[in-house]
Structures are given as C-alpha cells and as structure tokens.
Protein backbone atom coordinates (compact mmCIF):
# COMPACT_ATOMS: atom_id res chain seq x y z
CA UNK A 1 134.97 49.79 134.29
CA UNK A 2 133.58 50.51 130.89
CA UNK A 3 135.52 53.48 130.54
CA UNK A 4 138.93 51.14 131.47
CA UNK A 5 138.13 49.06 128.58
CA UNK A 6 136.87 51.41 126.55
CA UNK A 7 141.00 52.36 126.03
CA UNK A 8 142.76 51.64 122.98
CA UNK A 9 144.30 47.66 123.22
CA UNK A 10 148.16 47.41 122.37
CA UNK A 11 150.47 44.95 120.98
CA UNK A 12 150.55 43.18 124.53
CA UNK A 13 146.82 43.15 124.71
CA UNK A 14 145.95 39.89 123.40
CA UNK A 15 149.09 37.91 124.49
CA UNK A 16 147.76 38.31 128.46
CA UNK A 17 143.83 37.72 126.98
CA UNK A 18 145.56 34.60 125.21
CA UNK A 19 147.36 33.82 128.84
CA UNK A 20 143.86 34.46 130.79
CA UNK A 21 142.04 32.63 128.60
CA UNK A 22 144.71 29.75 129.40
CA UNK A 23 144.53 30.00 133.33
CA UNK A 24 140.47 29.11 132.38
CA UNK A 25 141.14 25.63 130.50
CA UNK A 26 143.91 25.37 133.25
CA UNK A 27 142.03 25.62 136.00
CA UNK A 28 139.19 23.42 135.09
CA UNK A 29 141.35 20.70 134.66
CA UNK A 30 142.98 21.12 138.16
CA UNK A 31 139.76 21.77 139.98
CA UNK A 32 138.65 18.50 138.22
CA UNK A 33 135.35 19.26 138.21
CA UNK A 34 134.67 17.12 135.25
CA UNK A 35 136.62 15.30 133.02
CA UNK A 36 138.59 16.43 130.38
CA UNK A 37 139.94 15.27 127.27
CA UNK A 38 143.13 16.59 126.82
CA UNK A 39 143.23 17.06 122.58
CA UNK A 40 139.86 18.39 122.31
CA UNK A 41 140.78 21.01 125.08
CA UNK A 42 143.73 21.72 123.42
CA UNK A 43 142.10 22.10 119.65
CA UNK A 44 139.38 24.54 121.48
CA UNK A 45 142.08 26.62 123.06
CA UNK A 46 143.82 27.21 119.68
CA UNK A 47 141.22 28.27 117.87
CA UNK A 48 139.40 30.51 120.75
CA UNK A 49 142.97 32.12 120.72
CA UNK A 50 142.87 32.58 117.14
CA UNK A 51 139.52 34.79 117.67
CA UNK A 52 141.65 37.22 119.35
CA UNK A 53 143.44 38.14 116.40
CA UNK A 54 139.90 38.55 114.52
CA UNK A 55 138.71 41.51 116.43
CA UNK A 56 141.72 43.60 114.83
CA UNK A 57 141.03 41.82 111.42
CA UNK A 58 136.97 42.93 111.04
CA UNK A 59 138.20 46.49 112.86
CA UNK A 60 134.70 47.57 113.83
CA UNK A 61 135.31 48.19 117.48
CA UNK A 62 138.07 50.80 117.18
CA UNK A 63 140.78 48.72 118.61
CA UNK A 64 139.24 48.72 122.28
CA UNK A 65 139.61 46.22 125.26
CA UNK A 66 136.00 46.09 125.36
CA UNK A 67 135.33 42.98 122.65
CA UNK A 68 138.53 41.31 123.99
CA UNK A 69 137.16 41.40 127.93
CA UNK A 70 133.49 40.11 126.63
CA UNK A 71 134.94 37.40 124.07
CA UNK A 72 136.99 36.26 127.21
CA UNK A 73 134.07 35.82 129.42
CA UNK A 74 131.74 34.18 126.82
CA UNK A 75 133.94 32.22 126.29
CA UNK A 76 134.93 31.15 130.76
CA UNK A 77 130.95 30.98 130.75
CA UNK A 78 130.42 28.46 127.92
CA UNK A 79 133.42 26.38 128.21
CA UNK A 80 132.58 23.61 130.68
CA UNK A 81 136.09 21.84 130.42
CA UNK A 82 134.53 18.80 128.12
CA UNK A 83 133.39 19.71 124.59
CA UNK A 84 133.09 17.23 121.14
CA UNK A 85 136.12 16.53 119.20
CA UNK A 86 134.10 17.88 115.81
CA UNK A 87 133.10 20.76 117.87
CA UNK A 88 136.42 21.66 119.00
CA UNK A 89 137.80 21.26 115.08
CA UNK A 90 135.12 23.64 114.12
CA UNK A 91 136.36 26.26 116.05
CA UNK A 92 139.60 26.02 114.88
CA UNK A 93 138.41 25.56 111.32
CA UNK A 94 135.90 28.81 111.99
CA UNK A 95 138.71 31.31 113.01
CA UNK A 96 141.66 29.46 110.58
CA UNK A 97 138.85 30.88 107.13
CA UNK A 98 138.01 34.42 109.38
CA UNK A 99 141.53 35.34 109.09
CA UNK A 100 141.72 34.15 104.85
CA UNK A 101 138.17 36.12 104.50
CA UNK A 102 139.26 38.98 106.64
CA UNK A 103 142.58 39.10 105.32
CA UNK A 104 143.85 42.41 103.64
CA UNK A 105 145.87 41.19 100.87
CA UNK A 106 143.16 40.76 98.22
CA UNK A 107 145.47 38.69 96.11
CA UNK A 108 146.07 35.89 99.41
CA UNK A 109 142.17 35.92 100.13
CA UNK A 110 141.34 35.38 96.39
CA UNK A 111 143.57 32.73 95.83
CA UNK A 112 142.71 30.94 98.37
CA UNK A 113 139.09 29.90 98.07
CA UNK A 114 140.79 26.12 97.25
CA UNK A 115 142.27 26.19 100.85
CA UNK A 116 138.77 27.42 102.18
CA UNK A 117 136.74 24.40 100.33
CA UNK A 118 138.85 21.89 101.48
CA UNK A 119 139.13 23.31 105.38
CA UNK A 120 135.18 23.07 105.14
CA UNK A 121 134.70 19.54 103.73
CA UNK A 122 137.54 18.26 106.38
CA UNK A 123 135.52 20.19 108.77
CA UNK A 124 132.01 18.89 107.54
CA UNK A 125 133.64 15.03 107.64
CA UNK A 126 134.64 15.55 111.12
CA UNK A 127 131.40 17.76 112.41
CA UNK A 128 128.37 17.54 110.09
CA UNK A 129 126.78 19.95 112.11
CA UNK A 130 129.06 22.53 110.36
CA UNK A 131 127.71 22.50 106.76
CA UNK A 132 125.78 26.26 107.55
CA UNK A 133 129.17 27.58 107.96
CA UNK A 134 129.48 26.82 103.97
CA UNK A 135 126.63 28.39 103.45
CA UNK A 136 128.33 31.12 104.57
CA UNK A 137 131.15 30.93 102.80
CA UNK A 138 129.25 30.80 99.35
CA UNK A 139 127.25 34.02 100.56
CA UNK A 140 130.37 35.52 101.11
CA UNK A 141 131.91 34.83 97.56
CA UNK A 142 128.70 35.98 95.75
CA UNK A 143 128.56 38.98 98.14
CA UNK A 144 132.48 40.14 97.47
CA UNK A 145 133.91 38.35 94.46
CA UNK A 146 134.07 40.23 90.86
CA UNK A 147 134.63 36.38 89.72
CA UNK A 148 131.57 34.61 91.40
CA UNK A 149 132.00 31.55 88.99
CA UNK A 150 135.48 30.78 89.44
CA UNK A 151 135.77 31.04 93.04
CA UNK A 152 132.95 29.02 93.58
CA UNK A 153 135.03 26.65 90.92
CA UNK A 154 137.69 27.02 93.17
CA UNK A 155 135.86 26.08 96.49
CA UNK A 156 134.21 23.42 94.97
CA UNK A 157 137.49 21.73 93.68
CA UNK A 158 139.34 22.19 97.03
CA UNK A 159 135.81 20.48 98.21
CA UNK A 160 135.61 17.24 96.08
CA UNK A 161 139.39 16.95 96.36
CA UNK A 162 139.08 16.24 100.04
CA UNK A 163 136.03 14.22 99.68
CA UNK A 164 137.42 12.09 96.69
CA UNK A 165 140.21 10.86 98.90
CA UNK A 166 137.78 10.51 101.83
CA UNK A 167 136.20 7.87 100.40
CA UNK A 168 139.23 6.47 98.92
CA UNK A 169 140.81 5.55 102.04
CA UNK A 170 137.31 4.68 103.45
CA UNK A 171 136.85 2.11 100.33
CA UNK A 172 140.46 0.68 101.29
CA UNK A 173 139.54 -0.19 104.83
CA UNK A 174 136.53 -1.38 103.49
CA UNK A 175 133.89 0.77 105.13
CA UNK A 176 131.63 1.24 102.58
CA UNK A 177 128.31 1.42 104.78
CA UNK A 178 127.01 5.72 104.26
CA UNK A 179 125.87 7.42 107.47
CA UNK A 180 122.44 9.27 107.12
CA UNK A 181 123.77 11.64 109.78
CA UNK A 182 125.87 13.51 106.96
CA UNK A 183 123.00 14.43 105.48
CA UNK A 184 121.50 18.18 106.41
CA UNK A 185 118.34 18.21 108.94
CA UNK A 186 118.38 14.34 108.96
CA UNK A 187 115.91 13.10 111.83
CA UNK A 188 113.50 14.51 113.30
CA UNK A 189 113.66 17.99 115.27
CA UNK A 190 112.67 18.27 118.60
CA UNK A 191 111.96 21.33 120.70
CA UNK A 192 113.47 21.53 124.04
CA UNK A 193 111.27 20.48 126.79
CA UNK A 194 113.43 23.02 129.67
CA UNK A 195 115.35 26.38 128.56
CA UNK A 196 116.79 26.56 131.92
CA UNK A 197 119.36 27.94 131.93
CA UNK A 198 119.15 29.28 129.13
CA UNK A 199 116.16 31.79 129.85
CA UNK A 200 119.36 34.21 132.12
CA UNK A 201 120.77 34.81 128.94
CA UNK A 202 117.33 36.41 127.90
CA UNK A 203 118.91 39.95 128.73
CA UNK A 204 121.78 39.73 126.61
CA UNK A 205 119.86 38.55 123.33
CA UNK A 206 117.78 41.29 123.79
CA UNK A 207 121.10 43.42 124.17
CA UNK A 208 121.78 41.49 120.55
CA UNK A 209 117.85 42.12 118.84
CA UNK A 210 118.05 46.37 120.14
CA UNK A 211 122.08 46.07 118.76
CA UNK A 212 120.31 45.03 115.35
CA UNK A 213 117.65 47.23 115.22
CA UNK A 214 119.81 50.21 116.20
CA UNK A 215 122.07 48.89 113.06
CA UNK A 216 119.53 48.84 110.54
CA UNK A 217 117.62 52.19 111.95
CA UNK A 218 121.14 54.30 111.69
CA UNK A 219 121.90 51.98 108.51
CA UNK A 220 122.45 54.73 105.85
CA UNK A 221 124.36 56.79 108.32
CA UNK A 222 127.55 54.45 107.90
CA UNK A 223 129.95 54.65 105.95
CA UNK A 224 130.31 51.62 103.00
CA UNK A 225 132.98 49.82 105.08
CA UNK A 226 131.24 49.56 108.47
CA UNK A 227 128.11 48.08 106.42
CA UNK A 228 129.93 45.69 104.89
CA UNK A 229 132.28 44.54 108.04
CA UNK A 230 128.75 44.59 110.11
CA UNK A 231 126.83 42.09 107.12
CA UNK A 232 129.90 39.83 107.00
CA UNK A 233 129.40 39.36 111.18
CA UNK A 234 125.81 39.09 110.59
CA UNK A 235 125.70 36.46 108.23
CA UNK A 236 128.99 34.39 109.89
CA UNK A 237 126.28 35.11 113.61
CA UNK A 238 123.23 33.19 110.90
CA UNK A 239 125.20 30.49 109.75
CA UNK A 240 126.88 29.54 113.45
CA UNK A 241 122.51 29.83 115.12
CA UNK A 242 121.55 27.74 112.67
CA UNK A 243 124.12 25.07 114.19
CA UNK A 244 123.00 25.85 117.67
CA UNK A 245 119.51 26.03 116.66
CA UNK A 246 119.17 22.09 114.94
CA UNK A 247 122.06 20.45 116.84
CA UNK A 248 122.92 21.99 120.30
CA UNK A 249 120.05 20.33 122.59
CA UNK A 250 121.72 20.57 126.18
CA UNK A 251 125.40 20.74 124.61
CA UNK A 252 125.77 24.65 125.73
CA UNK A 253 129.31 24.24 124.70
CA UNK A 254 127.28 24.81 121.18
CA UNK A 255 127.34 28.53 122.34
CA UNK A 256 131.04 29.10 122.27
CA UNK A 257 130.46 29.53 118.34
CA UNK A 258 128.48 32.91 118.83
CA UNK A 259 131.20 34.20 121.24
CA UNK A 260 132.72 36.05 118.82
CA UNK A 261 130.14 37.71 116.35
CA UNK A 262 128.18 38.62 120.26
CA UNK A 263 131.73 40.31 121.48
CA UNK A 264 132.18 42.27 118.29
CA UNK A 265 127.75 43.28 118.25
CA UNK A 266 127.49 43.87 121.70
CA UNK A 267 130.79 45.89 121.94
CA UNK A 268 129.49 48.27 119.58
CA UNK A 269 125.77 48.51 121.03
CA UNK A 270 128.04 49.89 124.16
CA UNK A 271 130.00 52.16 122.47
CA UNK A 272 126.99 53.84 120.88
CA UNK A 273 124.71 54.22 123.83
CA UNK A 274 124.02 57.93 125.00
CA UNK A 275 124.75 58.02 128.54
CA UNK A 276 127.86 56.81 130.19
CA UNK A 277 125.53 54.89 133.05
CA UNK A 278 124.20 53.23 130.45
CA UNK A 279 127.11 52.00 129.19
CA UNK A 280 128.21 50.81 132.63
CA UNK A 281 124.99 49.47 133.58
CA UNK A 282 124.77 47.10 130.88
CA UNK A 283 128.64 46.08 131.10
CA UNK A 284 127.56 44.49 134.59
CA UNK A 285 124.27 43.00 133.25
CA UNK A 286 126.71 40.98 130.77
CA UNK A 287 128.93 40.23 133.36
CA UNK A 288 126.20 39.04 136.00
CA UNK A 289 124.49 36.85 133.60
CA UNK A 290 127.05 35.33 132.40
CA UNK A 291 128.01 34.40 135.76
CA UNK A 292 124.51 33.40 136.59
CA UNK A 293 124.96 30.79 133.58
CA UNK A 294 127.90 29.62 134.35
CA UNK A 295 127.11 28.68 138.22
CA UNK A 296 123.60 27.35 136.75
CA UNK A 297 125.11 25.31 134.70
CA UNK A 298 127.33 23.67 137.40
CA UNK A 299 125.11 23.37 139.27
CA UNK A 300 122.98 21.24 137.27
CA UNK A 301 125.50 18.39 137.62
C-alpha cells in the first residue's frame, strides 16, 4: 500500500480526494448519527478542500499520494459531522492565507499582507481562539520579509480597518457591553480530568516527536529550501497546538487544525525510513489508530 501511494499524484488526484472527502460529510448526514448544521458543514468542507491544493503549494512531499491519503483520513477521523461555526471559519480562513503565504508570485504574496490582517481580525471576531494563528503570521513576515516594518504596517492596517468598522456597526445597534472572552488566556485553565481517547493517538505523536528529531539531526544535510518549507509547517503546527492546547477540552473537532501540518510531517518521516516494512508497518499503525479514534469517539455518545 505504501508503495501505491508512494506514486507521483496527477492533475485528477485531488478532484476524487476533494469527491471522497465529500462522500464523508455526505454520509454523516445520511446516517444521521448526530446532528448537523448544514453552513458550518459546508464552511468546513471548503476549506478542508482548500488544504488539498496546499500540499502542491509547500512541495515537500515530492508530489506523492501519500499526504493526500493521510490528510483524508485525519480529517474522516476528526470530523464528527457537528463542529463550531468560528471553528469551521477558521479553517477556511487557515488554508484561504496558506495559499497567499505559499504563493509563488512574490509580488501577489507581498502585496497582500492588507488582505492577510483583515482575514485574521474577521477570523479573530468570529473565533477568538484563533489569535495564535497571528502570531504566526507576524513570525512569518519577520522570518521572510526584506521590509519587516511595512508589512507589519500593512497587516496592521488591514487589522484595525476591520476592527474600526466592527465596532462601528456594534455602536449602531447599540451593543456596547465588551466580552472578556476576546481577550487571550482569559479564565482559568484547566487540565483534562480523562485523555481517553485521546491516549490511541499516543503512537502517531510519537511518529510526529521521532519526525522532528530526525529533522533537526539531518538538519544541515538539506538543502536551504526544504529548511525553510519544513520551519514555515513547524511554526503554522505551534501556532494551531496552542489553540488545541488552551481551548479544545473534549471538542476533538479542535484536531482537524493539525491535519494538515501532521499529513505533510508524517508523509515525509515515511518517505525517509530505511526499510520498506517499515514504511508499510507504520502506514497501518496510522490507519488503525485513526480508526480506533474514530469508533472511540462514537462510541462515547
């Protein structure tokens, strides 16, 4: 099986993912095995489609069928058929600034830092939770830009212009009351008193902590490029666990935002193990645990 998707995608490749990844929503709706609300489905299902086009974008898994197949069943695993409306916007909002950060016309992805700011303060409004990911985004502009000062000029005004008329059209309805929520790490955090399920995925983060250390021990062996590509996935991976980590509390859903940056890591852990039954042998692991979750999970209600 690993060698099957170890073959190079084509242009049809993510079209039948995209169609797959429909017959999931699809079928959780018709099984009706919970309810579902029909826009936040739909705003999930955009942007999970959107990751598709990522993998090609970032290019550090040589155009294989191998990130596309995992992404797709992180993704049946985690999705439960009812998710948050902010949750579901994030996504979209997530892969809509991937594809401006990952784009390769320099001039679009400079210019549009405005664009970015405003997509993250709509986002932010909508799902406070988010804020890490503009953390991110400010990493990402000190890490890359020649012009640190006026891009962060430029997010910052495509910020406030969104917030400004925010609160305009909040002080015209006359809600003027503030919401403590907004703020960052407001309330107090609590550790979860049961990990089950999470404790079966135990063998794939450890599939992510050896994919790390196998990064940094080979670091100076890769070329510029691949270093860079691989720091851009590792910060997006920080910024979307620190989400999970404060706000996801029995909300699993929470771990459709790591479905990505896992599928691209994990991917090329496989591709660089020595032996082919290795390879194999920790496809199924994936596969079998992510199953495991999924029924788990189920079963739970």
């Amino acid at each position: 099986m690993f060698r099957l998707l170890s073959k190079e995608s084509n242009i049809f490749s993510v079209p039948v993912y995209i169609g797959f990844l429909f017959l999931i929503f699809l079928s959780l709706n018709l099984l009706d095995f919970k309810y579902i609300d029909i826009f936040p489905s739909i705003i999930t299902f955009m942007g999970i489609s959107l990751g598709y086009f990522l993998f090609n974008a970032i290019a550090l898994n040589q155009f294989s069928h191998l990130p596309l197949f995992l992404y797709t069943i992180f993704v049946a695993s985690f999705y439960d058929g009812t998710i948050d409306l902010g949750l579901a916007f994030t996504f979209l909002t997530s892969a809509i600034i991937l594809l401006i950060l990952t784009s390769q016309n320099d001039q679009l992805r400079k210019s549009s830092f405005m664009l970015v700011g405003s997509i993250l303060a709509f986002n932010y409004l909508v799902f406070p939770a988010s804020w890490p990911l503009g953390v991110f985004v400010v990493f990402h502009i000190i890490g890359t830009s020649g012009r640190i000062g006026l891009n962060i000029f430029r997010l910052l005004f495509g910020i406030i212009l969104v917030v400004l008329s925010y609160f305009g059209l909040m002080y015209l309805i006359h809600y003027t009351t503030w919401d403590k929520t907004y703020l960052p790490f407001y309330g107090k955090f609590e550790m979860m008193d049961s990990y089950y399920p999470l404790y079966i995925l135990i063998p794939i983060a450890l599939m992510l902590l050896y994919s790390l250390s196998d990064h940094f021990k080979h670091y100076n062996e890769k070329s510029p490029i691949s270093r860079y590509k691989y720091t851009f996935v590792l910060v997006f991976s920080l910024a979307q666990l620190i989400t999970i980590i404060f706000y996801m509390g029995k909300d699993y859903e929470y771990l459709l935002l790591l479905a990505l940056p896992s599928s691209i890591i994990i991917s090329r852990m496989l591709r660089f193990l020595p032996k082919y039954w290795m390879q194999e042998f920790g496809l199924w692991i994936i596969v079998f645990c992510l199953a495991a979750f999924k029924i788990a999970n189920f079963a739970q209600y």
